[in-house]
PDB file of N, CA and C in Angstrom:
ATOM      1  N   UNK A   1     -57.828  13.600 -56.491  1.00  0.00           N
ATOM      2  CA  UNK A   1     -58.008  15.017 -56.676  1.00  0.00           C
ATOM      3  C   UNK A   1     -56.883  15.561 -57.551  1.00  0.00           C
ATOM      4  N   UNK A   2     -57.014  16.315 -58.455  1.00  0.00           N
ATOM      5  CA  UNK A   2     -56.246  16.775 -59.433  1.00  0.00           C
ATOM      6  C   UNK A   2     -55.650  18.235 -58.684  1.00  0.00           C
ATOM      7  N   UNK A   3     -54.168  18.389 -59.086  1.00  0.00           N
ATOM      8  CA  UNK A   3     -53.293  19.607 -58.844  1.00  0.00           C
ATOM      9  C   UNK A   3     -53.834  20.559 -59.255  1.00  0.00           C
ATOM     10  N   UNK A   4     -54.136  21.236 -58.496  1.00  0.00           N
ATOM     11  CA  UNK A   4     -54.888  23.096 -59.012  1.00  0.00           C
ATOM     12  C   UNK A   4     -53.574  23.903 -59.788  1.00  0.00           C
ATOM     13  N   UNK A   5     -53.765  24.703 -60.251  1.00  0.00           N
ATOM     14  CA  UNK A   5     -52.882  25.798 -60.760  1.00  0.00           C
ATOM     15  C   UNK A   5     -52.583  26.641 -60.329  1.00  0.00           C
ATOM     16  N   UNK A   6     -51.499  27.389 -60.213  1.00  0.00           N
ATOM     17  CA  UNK A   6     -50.784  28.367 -59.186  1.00  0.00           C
ATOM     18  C   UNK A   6     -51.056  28.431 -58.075  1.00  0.00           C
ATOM     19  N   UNK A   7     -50.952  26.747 -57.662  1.00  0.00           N
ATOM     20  CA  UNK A   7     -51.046  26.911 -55.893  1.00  0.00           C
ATOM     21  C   UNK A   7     -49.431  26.420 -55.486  1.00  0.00           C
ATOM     22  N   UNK A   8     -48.779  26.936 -54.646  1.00  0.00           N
ATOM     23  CA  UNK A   8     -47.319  26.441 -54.337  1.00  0.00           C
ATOM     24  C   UNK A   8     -47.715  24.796 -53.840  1.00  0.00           C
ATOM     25  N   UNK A   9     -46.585  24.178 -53.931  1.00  0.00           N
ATOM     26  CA  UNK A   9     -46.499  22.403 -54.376  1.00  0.00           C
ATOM     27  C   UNK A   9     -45.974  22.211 -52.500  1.00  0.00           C
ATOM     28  N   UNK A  10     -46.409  20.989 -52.298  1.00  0.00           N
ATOM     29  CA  UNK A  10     -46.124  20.666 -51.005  1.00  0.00           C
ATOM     30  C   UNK A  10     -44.651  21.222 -50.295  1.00  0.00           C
ATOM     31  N   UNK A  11     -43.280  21.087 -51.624  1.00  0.00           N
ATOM     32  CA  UNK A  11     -42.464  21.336 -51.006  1.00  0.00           C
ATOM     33  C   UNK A  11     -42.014  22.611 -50.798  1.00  0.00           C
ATOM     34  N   UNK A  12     -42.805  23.613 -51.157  1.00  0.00           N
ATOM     35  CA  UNK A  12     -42.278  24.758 -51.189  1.00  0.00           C
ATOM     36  C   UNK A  12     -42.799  25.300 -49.517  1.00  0.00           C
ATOM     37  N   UNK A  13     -43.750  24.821 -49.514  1.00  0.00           N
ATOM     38  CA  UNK A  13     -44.288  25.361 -48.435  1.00  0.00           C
ATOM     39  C   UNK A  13     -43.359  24.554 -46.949  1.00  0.00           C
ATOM     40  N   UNK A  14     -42.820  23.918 -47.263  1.00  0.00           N
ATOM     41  CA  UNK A  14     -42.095  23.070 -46.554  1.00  0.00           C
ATOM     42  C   UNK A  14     -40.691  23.702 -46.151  1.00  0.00           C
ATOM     43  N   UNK A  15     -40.629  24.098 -46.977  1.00  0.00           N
ATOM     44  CA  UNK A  15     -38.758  25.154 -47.027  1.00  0.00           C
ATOM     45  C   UNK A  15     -38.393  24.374 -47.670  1.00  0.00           C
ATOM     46  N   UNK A  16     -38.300  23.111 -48.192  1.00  0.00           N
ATOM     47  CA  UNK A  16     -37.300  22.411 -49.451  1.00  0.00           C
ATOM     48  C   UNK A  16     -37.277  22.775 -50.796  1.00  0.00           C
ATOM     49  N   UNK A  17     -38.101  23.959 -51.131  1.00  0.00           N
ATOM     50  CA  UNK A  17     -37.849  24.299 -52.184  1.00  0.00           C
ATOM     51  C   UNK A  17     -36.803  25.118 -53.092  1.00  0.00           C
ATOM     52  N   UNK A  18     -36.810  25.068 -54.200  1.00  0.00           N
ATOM     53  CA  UNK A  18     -36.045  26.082 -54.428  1.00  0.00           C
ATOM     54  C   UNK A  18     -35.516  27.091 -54.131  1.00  0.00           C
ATOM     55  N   UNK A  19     -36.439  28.214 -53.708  1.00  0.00           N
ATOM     56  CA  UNK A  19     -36.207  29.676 -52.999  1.00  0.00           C
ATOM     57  C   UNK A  19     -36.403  30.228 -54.262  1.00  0.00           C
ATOM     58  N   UNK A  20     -36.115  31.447 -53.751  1.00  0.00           N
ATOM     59  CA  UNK A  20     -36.310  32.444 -54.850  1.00  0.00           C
ATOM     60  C   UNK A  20     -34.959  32.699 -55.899  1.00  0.00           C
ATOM     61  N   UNK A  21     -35.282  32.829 -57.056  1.00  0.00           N
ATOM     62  CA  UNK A  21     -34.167  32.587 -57.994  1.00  0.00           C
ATOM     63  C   UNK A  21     -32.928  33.753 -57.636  1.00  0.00           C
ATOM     64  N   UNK A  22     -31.471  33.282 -57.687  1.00  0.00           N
ATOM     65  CA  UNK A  22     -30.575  34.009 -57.251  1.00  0.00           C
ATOM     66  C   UNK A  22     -30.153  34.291 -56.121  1.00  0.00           C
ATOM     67  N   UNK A  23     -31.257  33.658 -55.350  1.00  0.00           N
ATOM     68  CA  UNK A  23     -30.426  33.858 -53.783  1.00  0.00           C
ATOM     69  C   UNK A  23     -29.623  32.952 -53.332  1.00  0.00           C
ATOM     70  N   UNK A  24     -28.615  32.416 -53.459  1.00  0.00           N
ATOM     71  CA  UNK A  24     -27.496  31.526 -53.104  1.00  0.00           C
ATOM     72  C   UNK A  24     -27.023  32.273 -51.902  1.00  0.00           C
ATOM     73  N   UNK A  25     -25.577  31.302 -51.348  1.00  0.00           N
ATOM     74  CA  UNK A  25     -24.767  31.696 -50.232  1.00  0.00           C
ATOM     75  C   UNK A  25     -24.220  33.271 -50.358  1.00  0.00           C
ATOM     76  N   UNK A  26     -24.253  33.816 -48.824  1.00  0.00           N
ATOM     77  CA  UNK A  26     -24.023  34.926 -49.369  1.00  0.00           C
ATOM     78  C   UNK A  26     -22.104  35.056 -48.877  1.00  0.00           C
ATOM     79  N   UNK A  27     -21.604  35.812 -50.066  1.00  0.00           N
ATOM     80  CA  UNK A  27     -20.061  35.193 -50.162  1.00  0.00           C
ATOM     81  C   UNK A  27     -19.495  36.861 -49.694  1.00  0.00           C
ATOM     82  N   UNK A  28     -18.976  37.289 -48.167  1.00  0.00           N
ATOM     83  CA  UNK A  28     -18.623  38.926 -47.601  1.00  0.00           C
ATOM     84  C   UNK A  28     -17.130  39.056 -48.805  1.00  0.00           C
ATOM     85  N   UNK A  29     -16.987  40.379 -49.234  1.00  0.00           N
ATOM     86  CA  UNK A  29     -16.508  40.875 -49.933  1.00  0.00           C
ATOM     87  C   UNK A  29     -14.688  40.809 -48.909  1.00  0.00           C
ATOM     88  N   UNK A  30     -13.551  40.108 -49.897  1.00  0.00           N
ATOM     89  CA  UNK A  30     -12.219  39.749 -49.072  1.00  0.00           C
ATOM     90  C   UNK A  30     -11.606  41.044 -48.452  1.00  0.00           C
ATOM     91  N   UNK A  31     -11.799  42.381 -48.973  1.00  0.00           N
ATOM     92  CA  UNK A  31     -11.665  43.452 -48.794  1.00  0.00           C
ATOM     93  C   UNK A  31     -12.088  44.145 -47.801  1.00  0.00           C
ATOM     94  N   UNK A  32     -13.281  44.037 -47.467  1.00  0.00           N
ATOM     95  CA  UNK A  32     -14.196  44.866 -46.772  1.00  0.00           C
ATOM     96  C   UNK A  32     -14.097  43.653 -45.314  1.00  0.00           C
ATOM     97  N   UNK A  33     -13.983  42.468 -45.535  1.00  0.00           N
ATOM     98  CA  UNK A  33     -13.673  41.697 -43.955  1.00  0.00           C
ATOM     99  C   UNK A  33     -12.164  42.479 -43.399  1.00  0.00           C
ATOM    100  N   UNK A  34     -11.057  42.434 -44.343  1.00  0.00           N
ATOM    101  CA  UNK A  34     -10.017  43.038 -43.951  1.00  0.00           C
ATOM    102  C   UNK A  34      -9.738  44.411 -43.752  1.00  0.00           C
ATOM    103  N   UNK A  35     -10.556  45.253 -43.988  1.00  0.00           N
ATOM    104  CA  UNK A  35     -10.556  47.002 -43.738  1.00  0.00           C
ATOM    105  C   UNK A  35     -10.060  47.369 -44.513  1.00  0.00           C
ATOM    106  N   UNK A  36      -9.582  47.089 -45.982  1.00  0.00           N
ATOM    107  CA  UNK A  36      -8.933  47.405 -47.068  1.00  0.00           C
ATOM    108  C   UNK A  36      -9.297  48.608 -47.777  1.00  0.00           C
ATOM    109  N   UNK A  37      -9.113  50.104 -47.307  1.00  0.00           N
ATOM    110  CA  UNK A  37      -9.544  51.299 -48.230  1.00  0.00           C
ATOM    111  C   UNK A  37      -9.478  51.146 -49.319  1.00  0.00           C
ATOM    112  N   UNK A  38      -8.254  50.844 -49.650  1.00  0.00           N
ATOM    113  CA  UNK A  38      -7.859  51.034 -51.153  1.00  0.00           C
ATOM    114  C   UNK A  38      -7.307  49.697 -51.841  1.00  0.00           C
ATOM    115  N   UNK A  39      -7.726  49.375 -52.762  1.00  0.00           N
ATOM    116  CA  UNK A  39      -6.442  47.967 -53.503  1.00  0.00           C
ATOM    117  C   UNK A  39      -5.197  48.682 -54.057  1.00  0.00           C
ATOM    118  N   UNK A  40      -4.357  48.084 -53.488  1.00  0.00           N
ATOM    119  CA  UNK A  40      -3.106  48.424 -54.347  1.00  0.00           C
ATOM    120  C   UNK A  40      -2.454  47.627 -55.588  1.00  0.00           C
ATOM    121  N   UNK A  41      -1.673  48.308 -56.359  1.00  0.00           N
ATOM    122  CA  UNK A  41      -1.538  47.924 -57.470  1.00  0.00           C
ATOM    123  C   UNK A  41      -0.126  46.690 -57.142  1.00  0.00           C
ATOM    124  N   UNK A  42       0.302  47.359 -56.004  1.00  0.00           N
ATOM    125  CA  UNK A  42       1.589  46.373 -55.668  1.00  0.00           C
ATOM    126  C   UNK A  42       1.593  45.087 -55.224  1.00  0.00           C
ATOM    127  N   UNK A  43       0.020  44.934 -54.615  1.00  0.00           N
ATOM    128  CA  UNK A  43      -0.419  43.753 -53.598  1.00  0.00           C
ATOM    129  C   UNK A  43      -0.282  42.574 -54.786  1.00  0.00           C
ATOM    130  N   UNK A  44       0.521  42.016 -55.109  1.00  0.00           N
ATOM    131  CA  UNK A  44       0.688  41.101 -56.013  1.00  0.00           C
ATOM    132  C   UNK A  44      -0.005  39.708 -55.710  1.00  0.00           C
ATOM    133  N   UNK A  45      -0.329  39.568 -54.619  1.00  0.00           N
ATOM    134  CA  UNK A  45      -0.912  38.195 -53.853  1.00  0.00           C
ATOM    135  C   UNK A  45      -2.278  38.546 -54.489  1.00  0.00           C
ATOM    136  N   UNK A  46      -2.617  39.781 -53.683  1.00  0.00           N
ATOM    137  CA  UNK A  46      -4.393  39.672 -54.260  1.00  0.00           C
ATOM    138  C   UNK A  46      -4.588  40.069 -55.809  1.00  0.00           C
ATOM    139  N   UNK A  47      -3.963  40.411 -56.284  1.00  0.00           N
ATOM    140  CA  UNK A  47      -4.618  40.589 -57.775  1.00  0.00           C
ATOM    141  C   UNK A  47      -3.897  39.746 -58.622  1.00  0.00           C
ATOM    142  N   UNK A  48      -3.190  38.287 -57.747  1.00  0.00           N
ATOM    143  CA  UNK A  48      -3.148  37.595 -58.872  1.00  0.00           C
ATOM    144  C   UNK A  48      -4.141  36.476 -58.188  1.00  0.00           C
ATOM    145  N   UNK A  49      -4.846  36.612 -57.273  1.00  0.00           N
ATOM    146  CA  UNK A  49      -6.241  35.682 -57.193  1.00  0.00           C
ATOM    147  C   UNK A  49      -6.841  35.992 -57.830  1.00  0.00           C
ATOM    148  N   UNK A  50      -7.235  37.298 -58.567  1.00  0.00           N
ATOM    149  CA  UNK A  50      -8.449  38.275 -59.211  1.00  0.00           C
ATOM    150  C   UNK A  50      -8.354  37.898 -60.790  1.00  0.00           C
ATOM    151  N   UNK A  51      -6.713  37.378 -61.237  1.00  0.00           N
ATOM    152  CA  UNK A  51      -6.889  37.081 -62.662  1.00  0.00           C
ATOM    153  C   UNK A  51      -7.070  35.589 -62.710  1.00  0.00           C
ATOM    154  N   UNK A  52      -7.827  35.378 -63.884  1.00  0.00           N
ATOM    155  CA  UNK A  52      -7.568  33.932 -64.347  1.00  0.00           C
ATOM    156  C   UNK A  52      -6.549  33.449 -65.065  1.00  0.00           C
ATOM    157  N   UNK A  53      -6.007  31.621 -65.202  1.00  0.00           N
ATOM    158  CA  UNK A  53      -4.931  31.130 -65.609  1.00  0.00           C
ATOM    159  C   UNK A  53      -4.713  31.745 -66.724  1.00  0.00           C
ATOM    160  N   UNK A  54      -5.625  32.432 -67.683  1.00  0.00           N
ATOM    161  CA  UNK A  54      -5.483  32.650 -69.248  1.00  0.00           C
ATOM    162  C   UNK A  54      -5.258  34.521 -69.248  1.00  0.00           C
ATOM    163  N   UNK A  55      -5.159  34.992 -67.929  1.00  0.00           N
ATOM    164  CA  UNK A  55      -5.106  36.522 -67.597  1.00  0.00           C
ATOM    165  C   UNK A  55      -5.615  37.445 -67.640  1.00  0.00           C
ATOM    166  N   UNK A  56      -7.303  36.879 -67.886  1.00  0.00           N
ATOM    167  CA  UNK A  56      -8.646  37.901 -67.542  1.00  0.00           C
ATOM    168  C   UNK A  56      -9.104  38.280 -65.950  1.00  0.00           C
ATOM    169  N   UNK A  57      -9.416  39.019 -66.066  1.00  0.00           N
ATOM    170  CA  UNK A  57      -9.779  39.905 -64.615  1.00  0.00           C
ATOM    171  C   UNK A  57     -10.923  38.902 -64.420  1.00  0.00           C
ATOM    172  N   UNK A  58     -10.628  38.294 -62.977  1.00  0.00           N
ATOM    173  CA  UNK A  58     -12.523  37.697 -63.059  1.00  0.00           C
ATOM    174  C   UNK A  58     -13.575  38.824 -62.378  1.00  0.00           C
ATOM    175  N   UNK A  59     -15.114  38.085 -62.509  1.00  0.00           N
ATOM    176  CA  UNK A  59     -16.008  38.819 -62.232  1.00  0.00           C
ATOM    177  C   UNK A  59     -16.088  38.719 -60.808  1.00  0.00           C
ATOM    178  N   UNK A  60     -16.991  39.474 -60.033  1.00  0.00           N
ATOM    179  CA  UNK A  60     -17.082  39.773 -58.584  1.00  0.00           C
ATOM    180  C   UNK A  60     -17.733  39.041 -58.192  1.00  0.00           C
ATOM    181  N   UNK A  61     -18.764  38.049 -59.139  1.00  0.00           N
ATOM    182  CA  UNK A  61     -19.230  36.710 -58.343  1.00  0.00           C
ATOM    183  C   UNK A  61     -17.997  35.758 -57.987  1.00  0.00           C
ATOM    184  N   UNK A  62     -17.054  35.519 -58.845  1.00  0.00           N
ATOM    185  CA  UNK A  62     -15.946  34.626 -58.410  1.00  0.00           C
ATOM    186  C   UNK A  62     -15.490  34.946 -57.533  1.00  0.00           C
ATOM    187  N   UNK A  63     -14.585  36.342 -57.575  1.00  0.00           N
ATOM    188  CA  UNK A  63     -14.147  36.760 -56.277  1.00  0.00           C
ATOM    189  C   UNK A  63     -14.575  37.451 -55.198  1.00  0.00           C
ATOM    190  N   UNK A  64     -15.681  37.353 -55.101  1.00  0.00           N
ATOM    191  CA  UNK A  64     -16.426  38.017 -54.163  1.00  0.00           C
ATOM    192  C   UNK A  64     -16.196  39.077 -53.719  1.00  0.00           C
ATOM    193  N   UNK A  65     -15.910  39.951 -54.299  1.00  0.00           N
ATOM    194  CA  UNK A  65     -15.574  41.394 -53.769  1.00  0.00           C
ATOM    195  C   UNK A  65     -16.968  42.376 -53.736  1.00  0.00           C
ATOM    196  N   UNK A  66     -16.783  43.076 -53.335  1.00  0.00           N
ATOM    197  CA  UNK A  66     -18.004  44.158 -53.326  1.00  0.00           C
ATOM    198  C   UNK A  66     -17.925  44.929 -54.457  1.00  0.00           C
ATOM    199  N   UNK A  67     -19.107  45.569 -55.450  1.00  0.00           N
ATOM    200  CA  UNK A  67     -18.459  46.588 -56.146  1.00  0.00           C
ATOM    201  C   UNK A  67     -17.603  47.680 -56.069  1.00  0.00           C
ATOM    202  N   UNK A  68     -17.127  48.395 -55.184  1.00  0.00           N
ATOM    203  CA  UNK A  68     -16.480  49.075 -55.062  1.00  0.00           C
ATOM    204  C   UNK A  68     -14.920  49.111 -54.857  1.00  0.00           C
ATOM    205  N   UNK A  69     -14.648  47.746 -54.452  1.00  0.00           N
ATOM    206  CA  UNK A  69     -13.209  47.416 -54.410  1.00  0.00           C
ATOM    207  C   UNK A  69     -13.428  45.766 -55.498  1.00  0.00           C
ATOM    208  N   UNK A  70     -14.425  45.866 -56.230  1.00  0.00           N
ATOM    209  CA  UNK A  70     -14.023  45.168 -57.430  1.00  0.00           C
ATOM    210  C   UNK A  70     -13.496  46.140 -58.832  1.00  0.00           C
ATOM    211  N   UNK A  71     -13.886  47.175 -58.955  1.00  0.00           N
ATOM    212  CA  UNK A  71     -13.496  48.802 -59.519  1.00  0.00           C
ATOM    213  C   UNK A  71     -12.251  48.838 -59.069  1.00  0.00           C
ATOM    214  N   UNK A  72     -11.533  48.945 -58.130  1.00  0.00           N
ATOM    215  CA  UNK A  72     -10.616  49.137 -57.799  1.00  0.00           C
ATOM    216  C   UNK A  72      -9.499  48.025 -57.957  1.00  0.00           C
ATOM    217  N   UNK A  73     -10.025  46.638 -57.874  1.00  0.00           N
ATOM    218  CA  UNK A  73      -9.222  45.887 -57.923  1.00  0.00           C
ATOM    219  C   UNK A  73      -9.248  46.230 -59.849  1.00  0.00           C
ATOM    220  N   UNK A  74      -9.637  46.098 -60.098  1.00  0.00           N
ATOM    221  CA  UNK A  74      -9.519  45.898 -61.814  1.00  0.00           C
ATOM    222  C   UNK A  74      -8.679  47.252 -62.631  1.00  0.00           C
ATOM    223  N   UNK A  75      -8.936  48.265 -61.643  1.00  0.00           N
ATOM    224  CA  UNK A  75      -8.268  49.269 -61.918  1.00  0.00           C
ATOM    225  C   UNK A  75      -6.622  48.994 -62.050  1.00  0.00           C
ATOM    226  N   UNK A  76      -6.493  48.613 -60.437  1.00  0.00           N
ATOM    227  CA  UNK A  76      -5.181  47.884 -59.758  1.00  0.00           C
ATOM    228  C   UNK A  76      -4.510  46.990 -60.661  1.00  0.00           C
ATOM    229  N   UNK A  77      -5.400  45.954 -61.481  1.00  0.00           N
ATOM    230  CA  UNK A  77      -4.640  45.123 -62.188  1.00  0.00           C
ATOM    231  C   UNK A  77      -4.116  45.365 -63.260  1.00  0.00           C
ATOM    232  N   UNK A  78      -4.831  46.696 -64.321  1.00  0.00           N
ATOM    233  CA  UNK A  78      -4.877  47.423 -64.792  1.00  0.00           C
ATOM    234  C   UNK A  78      -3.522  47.990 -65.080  1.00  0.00           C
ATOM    235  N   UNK A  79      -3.478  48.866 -63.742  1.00  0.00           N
ATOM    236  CA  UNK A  79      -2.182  49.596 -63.658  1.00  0.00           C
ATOM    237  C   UNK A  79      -1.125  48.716 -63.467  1.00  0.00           C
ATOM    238  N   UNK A  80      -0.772  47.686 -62.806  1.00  0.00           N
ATOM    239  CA  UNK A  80       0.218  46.654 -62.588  1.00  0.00           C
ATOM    240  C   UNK A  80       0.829  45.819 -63.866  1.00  0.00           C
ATOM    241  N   UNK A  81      -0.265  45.817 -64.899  1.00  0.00           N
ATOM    242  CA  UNK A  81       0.056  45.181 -66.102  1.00  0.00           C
ATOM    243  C   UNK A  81       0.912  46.079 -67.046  1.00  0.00           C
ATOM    244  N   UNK A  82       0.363  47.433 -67.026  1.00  0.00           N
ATOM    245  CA  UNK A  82       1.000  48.261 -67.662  1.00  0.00           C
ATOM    246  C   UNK A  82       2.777  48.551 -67.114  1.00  0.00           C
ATOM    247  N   UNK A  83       2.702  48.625 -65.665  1.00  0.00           N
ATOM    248  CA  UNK A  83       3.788  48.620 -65.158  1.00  0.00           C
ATOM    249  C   UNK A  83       5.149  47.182 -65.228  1.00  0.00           C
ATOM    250  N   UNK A  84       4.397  46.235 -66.085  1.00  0.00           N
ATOM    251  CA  UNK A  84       4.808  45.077 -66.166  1.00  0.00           C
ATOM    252  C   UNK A  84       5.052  43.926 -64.588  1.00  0.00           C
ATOM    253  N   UNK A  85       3.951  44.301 -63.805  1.00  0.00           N
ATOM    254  CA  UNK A  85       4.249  43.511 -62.809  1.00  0.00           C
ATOM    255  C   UNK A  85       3.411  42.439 -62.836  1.00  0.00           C
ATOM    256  N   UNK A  86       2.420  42.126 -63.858  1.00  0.00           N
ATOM    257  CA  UNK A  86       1.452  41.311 -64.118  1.00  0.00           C
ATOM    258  C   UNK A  86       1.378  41.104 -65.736  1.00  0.00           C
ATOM    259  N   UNK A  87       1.309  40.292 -65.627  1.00  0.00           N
ATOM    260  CA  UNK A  87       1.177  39.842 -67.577  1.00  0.00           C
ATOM    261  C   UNK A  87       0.288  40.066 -68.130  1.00  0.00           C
ATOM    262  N   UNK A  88       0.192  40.351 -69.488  1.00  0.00           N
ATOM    263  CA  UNK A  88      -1.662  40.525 -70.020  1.00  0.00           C
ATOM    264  C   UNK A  88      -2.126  39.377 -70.148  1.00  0.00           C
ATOM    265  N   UNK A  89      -1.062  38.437 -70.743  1.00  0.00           N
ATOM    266  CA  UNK A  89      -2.092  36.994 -71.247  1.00  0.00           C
ATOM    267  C   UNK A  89      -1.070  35.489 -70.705  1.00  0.00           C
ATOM    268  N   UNK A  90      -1.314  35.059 -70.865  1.00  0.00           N
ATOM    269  CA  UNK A  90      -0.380  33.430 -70.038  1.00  0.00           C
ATOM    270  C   UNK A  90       0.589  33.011 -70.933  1.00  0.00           C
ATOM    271  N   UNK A  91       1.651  32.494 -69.620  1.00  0.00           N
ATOM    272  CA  UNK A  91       3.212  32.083 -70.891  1.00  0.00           C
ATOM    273  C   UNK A  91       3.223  30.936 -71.708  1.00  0.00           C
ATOM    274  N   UNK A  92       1.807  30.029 -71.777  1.00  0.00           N
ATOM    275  CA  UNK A  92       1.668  28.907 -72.969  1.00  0.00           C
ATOM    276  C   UNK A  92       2.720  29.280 -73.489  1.00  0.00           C
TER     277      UNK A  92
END
């Protein structure tokens, strides 16, 4: 018997399938587990997890933050760089 067309394939119906595109692990925002109102610009621990080795802000899939204290963190890093407590780019 030949495979029909747009019928789901044994494994989907099984749960081994793919899933639906984009739904991966879901990763709670580091902020919002800790009660964190605000990011500060001083917290030097967390916003130097937030940059990369080369001194770009990463995105909120990497660091899992929520939007709202990913805004804030970037703000934070923002202001810290200007203040010279964070570098713009790496000491290569």
């Amino acid at each position: 018997m030949a495979k029909q067309r747009g019928t789901p394939t044994r494994d989907r119906k099984r749960g081994r399938g793919k899933g639906a595109p984009g739904a991966g692990r879901f990763k709670p925002c580091p902020f919002c587990r800790e009660k964190v109102d605000i990011v500060d610009y001083k917290d030097l621990g967390a916003l130097r997890r937030a940059i990369s080795d080369k001194g770009k802000i990463r995105s909120s899939r990497v660091t899992g933050a929520c939007r709202r204290h990913q805004s804030q963190l970037a703000r934070a890093v923002k202001r810290a760089r200007e203040l010279g407590l964070l570098p713009y780019v790496s000491d290569r």
